[in-house]
C-alpha atoms as a PDB file:
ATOM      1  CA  UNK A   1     -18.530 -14.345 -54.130  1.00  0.00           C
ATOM      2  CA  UNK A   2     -22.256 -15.233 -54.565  1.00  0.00           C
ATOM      3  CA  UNK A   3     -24.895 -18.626 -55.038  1.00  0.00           C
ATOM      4  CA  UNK A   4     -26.874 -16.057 -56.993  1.00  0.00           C
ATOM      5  CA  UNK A   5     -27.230 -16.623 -60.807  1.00  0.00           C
ATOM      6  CA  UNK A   6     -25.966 -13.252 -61.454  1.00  0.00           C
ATOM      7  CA  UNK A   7     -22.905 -13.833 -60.229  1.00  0.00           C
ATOM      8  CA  UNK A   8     -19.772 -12.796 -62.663  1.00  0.00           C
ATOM      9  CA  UNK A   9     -16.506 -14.212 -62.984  1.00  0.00           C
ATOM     10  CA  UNK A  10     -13.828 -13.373 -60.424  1.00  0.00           C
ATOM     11  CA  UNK A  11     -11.504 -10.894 -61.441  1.00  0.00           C
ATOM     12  CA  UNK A  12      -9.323  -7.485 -60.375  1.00  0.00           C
ATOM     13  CA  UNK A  13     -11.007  -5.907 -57.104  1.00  0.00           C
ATOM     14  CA  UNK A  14     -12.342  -3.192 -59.554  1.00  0.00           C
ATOM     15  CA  UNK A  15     -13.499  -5.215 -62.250  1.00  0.00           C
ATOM     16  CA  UNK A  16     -16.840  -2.600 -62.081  1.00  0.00           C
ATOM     17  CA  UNK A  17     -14.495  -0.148 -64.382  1.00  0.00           C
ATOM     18  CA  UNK A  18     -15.641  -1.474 -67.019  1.00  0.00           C
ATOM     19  CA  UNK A  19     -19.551  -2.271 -68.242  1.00  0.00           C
ATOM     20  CA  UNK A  20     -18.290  -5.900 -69.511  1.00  0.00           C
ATOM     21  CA  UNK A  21     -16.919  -8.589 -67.151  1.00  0.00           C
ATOM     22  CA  UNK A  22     -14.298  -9.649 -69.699  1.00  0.00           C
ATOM     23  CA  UNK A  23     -13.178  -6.080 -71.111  1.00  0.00           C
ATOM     24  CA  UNK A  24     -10.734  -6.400 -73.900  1.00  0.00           C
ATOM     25  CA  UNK A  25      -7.347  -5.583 -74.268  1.00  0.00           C
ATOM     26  CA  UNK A  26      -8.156  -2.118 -76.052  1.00  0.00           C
ATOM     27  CA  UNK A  27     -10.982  -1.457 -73.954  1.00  0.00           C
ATOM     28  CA  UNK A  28      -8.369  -1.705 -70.949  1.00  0.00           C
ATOM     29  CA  UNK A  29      -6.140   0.536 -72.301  1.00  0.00           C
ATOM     30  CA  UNK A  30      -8.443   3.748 -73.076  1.00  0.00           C
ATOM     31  CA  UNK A  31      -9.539   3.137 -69.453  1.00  0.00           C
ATOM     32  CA  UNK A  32      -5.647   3.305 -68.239  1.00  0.00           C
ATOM     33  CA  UNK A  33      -5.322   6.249 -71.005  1.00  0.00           C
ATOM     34  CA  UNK A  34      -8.209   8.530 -69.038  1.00  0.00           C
ATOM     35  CA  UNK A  35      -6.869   7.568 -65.822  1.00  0.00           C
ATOM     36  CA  UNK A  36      -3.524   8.839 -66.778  1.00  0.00           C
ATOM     37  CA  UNK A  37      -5.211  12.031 -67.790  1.00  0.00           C
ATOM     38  CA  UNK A  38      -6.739  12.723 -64.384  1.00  0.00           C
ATOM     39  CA  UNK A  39      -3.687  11.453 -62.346  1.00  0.00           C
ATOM     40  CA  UNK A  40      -1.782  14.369 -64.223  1.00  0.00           C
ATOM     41  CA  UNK A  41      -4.000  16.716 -64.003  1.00  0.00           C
ATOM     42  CA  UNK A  42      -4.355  16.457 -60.343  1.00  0.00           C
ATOM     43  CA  UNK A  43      -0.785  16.050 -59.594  1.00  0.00           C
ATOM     44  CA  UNK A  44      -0.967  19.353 -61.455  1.00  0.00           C
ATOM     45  CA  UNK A  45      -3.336  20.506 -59.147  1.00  0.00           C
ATOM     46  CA  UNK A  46      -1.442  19.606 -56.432  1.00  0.00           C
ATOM     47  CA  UNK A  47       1.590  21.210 -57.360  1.00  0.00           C
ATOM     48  CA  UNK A  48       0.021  24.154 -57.858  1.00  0.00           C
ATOM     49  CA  UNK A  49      -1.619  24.497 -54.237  1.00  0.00           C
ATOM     50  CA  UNK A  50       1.853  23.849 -52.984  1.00  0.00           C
ATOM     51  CA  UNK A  51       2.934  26.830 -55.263  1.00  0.00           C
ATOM     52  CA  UNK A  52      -0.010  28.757 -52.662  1.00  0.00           C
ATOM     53  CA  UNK A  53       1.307  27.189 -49.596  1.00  0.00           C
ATOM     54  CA  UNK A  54       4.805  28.390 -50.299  1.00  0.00           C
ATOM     55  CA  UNK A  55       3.460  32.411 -51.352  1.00  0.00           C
ATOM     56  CA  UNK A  56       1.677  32.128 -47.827  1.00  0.00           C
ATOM     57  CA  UNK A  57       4.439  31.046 -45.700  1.00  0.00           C
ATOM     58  CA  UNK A  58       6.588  33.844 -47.085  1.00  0.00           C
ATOM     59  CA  UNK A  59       3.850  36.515 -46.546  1.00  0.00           C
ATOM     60  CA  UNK A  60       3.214  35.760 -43.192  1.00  0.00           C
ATOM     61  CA  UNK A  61       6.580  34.346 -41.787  1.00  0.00           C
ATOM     62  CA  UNK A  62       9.995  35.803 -41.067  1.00  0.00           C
ATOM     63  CA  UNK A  63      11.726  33.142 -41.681  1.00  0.00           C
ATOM     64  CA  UNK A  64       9.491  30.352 -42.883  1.00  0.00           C
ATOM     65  CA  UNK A  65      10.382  26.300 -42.917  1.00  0.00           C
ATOM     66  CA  UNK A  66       9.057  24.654 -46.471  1.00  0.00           C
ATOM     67  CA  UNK A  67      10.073  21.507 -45.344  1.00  0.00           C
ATOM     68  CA  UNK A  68       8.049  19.923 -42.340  1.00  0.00           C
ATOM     69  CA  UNK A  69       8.880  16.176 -41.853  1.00  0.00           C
ATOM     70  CA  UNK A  70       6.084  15.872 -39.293  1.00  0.00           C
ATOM     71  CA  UNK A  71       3.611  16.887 -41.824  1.00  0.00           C
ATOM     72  CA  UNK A  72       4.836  14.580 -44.460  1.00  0.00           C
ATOM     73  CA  UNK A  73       4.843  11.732 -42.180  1.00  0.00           C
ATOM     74  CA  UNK A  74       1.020  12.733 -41.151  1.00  0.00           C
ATOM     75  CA  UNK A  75       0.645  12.355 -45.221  1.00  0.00           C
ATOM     76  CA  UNK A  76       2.393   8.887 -45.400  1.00  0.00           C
ATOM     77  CA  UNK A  77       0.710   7.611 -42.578  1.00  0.00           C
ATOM     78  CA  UNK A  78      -2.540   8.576 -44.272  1.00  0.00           C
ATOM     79  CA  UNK A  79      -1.362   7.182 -47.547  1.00  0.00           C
ATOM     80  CA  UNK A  80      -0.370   3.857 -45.872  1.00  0.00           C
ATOM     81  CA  UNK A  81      -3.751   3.670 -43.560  1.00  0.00           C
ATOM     82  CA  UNK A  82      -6.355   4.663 -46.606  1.00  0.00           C
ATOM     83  CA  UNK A  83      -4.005   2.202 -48.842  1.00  0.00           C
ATOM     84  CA  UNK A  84      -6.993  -0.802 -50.108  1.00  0.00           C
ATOM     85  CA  UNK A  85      -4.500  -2.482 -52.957  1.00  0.00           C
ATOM     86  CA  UNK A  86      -3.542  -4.047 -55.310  1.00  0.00           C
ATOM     87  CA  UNK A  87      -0.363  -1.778 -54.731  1.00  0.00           C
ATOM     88  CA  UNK A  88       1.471  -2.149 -51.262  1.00  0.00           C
ATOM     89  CA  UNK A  89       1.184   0.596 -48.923  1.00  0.00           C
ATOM     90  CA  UNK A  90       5.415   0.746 -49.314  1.00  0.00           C
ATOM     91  CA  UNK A  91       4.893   1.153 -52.722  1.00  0.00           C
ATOM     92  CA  UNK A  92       1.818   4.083 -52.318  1.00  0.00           C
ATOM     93  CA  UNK A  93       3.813   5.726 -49.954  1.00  0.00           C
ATOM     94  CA  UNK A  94       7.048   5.625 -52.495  1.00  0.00           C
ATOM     95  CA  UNK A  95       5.119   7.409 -54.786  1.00  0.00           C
ATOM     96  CA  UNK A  96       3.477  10.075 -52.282  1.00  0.00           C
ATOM     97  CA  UNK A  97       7.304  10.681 -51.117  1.00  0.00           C
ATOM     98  CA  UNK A  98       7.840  11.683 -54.967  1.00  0.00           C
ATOM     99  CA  UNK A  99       5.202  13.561 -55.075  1.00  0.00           C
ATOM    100  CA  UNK A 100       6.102  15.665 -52.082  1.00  0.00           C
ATOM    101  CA  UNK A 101       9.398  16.174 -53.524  1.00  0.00           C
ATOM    102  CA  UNK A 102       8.880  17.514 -56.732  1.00  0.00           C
ATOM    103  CA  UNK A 103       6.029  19.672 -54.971  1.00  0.00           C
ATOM    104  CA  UNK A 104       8.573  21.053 -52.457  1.00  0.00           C
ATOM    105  CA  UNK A 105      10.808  21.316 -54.789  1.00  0.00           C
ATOM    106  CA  UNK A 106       8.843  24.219 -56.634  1.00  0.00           C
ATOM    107  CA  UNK A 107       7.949  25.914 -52.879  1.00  0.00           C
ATOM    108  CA  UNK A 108      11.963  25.902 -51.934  1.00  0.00           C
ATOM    109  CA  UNK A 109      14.678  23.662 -53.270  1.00  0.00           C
ATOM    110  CA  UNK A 110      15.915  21.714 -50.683  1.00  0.00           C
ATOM    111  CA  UNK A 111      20.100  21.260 -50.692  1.00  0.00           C
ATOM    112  CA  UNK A 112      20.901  17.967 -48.115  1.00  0.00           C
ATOM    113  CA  UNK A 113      25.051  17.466 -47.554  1.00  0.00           C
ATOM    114  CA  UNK A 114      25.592  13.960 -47.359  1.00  0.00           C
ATOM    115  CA  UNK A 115      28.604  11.590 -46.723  1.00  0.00           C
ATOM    116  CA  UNK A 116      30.219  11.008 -50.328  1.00  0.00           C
ATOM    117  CA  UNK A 117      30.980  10.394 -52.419  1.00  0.00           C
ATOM    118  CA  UNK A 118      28.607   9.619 -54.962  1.00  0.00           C
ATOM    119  CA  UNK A 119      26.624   6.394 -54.688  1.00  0.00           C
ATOM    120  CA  UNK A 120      27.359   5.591 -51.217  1.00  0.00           C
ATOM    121  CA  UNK A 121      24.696   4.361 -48.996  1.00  0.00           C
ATOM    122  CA  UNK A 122      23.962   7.597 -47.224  1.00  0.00           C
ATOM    123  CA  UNK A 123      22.889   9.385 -50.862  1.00  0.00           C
ATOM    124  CA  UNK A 124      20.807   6.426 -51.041  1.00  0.00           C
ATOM    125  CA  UNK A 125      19.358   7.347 -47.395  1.00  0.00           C
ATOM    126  CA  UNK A 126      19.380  11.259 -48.594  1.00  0.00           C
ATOM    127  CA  UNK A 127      16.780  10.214 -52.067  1.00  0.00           C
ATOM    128  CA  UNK A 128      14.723   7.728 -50.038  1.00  0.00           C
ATOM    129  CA  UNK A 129      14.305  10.604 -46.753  1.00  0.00           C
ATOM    130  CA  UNK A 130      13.854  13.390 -49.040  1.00  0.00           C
ATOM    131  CA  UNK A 131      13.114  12.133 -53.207  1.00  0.00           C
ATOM    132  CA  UNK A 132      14.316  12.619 -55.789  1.00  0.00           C
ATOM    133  CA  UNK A 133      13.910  16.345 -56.433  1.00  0.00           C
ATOM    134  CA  UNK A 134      16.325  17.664 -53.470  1.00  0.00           C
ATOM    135  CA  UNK A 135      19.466  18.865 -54.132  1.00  0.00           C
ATOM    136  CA  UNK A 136      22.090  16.259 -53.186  1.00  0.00           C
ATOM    137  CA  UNK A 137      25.643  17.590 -52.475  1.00  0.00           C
ATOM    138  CA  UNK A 138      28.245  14.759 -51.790  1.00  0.00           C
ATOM    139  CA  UNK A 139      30.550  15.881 -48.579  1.00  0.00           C
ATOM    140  CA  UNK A 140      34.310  14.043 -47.969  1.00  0.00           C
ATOM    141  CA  UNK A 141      33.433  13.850 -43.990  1.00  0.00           C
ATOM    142  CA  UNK A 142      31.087  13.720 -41.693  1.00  0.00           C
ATOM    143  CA  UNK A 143      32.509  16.951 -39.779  1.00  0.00           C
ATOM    144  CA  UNK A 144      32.218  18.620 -43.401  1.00  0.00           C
ATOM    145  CA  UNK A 145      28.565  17.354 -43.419  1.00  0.00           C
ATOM    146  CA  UNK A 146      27.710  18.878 -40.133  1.00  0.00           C
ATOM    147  CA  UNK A 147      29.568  22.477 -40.898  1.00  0.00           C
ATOM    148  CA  UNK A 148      28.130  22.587 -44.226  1.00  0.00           C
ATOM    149  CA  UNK A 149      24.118  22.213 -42.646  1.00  0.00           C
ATOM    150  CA  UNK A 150      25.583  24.736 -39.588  1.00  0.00           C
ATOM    151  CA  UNK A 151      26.772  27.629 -41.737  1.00  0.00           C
ATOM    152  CA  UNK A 152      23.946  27.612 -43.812  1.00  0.00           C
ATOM    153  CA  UNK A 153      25.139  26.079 -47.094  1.00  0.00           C
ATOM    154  CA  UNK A 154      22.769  23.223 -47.041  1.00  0.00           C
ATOM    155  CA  UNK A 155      19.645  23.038 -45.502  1.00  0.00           C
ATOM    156  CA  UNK A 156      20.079  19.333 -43.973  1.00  0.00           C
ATOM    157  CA  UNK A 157      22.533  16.777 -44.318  1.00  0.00           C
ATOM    158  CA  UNK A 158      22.385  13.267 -43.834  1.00  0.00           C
ATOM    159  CA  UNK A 159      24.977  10.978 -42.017  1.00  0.00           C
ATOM    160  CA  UNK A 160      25.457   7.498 -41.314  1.00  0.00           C
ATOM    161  CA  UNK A 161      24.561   6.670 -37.416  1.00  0.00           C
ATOM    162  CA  UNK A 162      24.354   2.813 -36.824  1.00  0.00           C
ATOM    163  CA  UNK A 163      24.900  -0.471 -39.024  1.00  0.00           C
ATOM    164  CA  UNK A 164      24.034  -3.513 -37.685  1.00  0.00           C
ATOM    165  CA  UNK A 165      27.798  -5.395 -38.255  1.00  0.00           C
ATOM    166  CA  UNK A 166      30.023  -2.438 -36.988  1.00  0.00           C
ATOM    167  CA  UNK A 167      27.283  -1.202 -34.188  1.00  0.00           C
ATOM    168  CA  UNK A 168      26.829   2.742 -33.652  1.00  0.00           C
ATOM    169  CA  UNK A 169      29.402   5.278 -35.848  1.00  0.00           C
ATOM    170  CA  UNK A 170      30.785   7.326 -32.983  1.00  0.00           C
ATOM    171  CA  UNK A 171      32.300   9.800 -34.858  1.00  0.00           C
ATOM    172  CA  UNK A 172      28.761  10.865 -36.059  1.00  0.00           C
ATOM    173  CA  UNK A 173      27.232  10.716 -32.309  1.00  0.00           C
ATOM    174  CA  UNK A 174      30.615  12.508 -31.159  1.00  0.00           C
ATOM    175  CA  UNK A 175      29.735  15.573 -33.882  1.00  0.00           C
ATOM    176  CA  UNK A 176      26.176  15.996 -32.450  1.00  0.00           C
ATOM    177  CA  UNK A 177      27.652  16.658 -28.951  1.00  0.00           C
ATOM    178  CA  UNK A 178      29.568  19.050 -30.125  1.00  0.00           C
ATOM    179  CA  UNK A 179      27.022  20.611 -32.803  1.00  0.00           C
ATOM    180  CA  UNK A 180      23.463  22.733 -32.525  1.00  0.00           C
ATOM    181  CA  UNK A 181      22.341  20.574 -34.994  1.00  0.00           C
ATOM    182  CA  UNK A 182      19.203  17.590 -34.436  1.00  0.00           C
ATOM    183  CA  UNK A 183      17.928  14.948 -35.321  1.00  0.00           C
ATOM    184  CA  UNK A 184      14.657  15.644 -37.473  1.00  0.00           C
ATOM    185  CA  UNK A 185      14.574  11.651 -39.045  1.00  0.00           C
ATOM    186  CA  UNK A 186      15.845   8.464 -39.180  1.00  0.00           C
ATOM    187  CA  UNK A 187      16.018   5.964 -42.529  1.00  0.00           C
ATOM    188  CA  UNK A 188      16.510   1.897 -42.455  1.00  0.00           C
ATOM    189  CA  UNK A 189      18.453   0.639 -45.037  1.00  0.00           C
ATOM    190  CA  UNK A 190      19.637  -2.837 -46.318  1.00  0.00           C
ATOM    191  CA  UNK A 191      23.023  -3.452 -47.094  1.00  0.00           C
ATOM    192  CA  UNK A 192      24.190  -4.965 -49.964  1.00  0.00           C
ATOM    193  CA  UNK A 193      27.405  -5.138 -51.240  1.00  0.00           C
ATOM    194  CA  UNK A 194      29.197  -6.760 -54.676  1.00  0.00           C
ATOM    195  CA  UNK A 195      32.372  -8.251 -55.487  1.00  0.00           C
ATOM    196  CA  UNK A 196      33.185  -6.876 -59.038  1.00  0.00           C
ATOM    197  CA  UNK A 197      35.700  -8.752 -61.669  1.00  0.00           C
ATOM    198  CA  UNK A 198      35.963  -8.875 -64.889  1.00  0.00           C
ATOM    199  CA  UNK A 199      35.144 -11.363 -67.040  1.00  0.00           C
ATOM    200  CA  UNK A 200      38.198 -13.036 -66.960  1.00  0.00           C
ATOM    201  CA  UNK A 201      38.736 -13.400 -63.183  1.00  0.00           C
ATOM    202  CA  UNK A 202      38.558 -16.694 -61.990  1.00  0.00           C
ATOM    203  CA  UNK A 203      36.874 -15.897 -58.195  1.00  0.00           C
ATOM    204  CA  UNK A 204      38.829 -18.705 -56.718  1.00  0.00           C
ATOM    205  CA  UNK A 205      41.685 -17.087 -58.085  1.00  0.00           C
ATOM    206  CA  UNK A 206      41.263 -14.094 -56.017  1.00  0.00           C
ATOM    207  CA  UNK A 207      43.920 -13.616 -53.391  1.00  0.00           C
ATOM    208  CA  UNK A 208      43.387  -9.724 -52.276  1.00  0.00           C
ATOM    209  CA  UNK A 209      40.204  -7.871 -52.077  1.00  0.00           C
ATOM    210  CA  UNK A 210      40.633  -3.842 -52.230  1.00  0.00           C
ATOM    211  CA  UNK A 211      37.729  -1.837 -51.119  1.00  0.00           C
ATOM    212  CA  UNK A 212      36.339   1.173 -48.482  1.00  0.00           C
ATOM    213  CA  UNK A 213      37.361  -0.060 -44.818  1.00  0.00           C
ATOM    214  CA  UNK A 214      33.627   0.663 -44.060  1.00  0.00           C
ATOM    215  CA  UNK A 215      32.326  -1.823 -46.744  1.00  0.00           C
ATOM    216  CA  UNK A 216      35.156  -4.285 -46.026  1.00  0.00           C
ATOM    217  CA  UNK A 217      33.754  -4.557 -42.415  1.00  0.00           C
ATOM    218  CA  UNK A 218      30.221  -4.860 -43.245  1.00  0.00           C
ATOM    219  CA  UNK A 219      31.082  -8.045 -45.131  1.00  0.00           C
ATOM    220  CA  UNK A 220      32.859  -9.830 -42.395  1.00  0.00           C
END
């Protein structure tokens, strides 16, 4: 803000787009149109230097690793640090995470085993570690999980470890004694669970409640 007389009215942080301080609607729009141009075309870009990235590894490494969580974490801390707004750094980094998927998707498809079945929490943990683009493979068990990243079948898996109403899951900390396997990364995520009935159920008429023992417990 200014006391000077060419002061404008306030407006978005990057009101300077546009040569007018009160840009109209269609004016807006061919802005957001050539912006869209140059996000694709560098995303593009982008994908095609990862394209590089992967022909180097595999003409200079045995066997090399496309995946590097230490390096995508130096990106999202990056993203998250440089991050001035309006967007929220969670939501920047959400879309860098994409990004890195679909790019490391085209180096080496990625296959992560995780506890099924299909819409569980832990797939939900697999697409927010790793994005969309990885391979997802639903396991019955969490032993199955383990052999299936051990014998080479998947290339991670991802298991449930600790809630906070049922405490640690031992029979995931018992595998890991047992297994070669580590622990490369961990994901947070919030639990919510829904009682479904159908349009015709009366919920005080409910007398029995049939679900997974594991989501039964993390309602208590």
């Amino acid at each position: 803000m200014s006391n000077s007389d060419n002061s404008t009215t306030q407006g978005p942080k990057n009101g300077w787009l546009f040569n007018s301080p009160k840009p109209s609607l269609d004016q807006i729009r061919v802005r957001i149109d050539t912006v869209d141009q140059e996000i694709h075309r560098l995303l593009n870009e982008r994908a095609t230097l990862a394209e590089h990235v992967a022909i180097t590894k595999k003409n200079n490494e045995e066997n090399p690793l496309f995946y590097r969580p230490e390096r995508e974490a130096q990106v999202l801390r990056a993203v998250m640090a440089r991050n001035e707004g309006p967007l929220a750094g969670e939501t920047v980094a959400r879309i860098f995470r994409e990004i890195m998927s679909a790019c490391l998707a085209l180096e080496a498809p990625q296959t992560v085993a995780y506890l099924g079945p299909q819409g569980t929490f832990t797939q939900a943990a697999a697409l927010k570690h790793f994005g969309a683009d990885a391979v997802t493979v639903p396991i019955a068990n969490i032993d199955e999980v383990f052999r299936e990243v051990e014998s080479g079948n998947a290339h991670y898996g991802v298991v449930p470890i600790e809630n906070s109403s049922e405490g640690v899951v031992n029979h995931t900390l018992d595998s890991f004694l047992s297994s070669p396997l580590n622990v490369i990364g961990e994901v947070e995520l919030r639990i919510h669970q829904n009682l479904l009935i159908s349009d015709t159920t009366r919920v005080d008429s409910i007398t029995r409640i049939y679900s997974h023992q594991q989501s039964l417990a993390q309602c208590r």
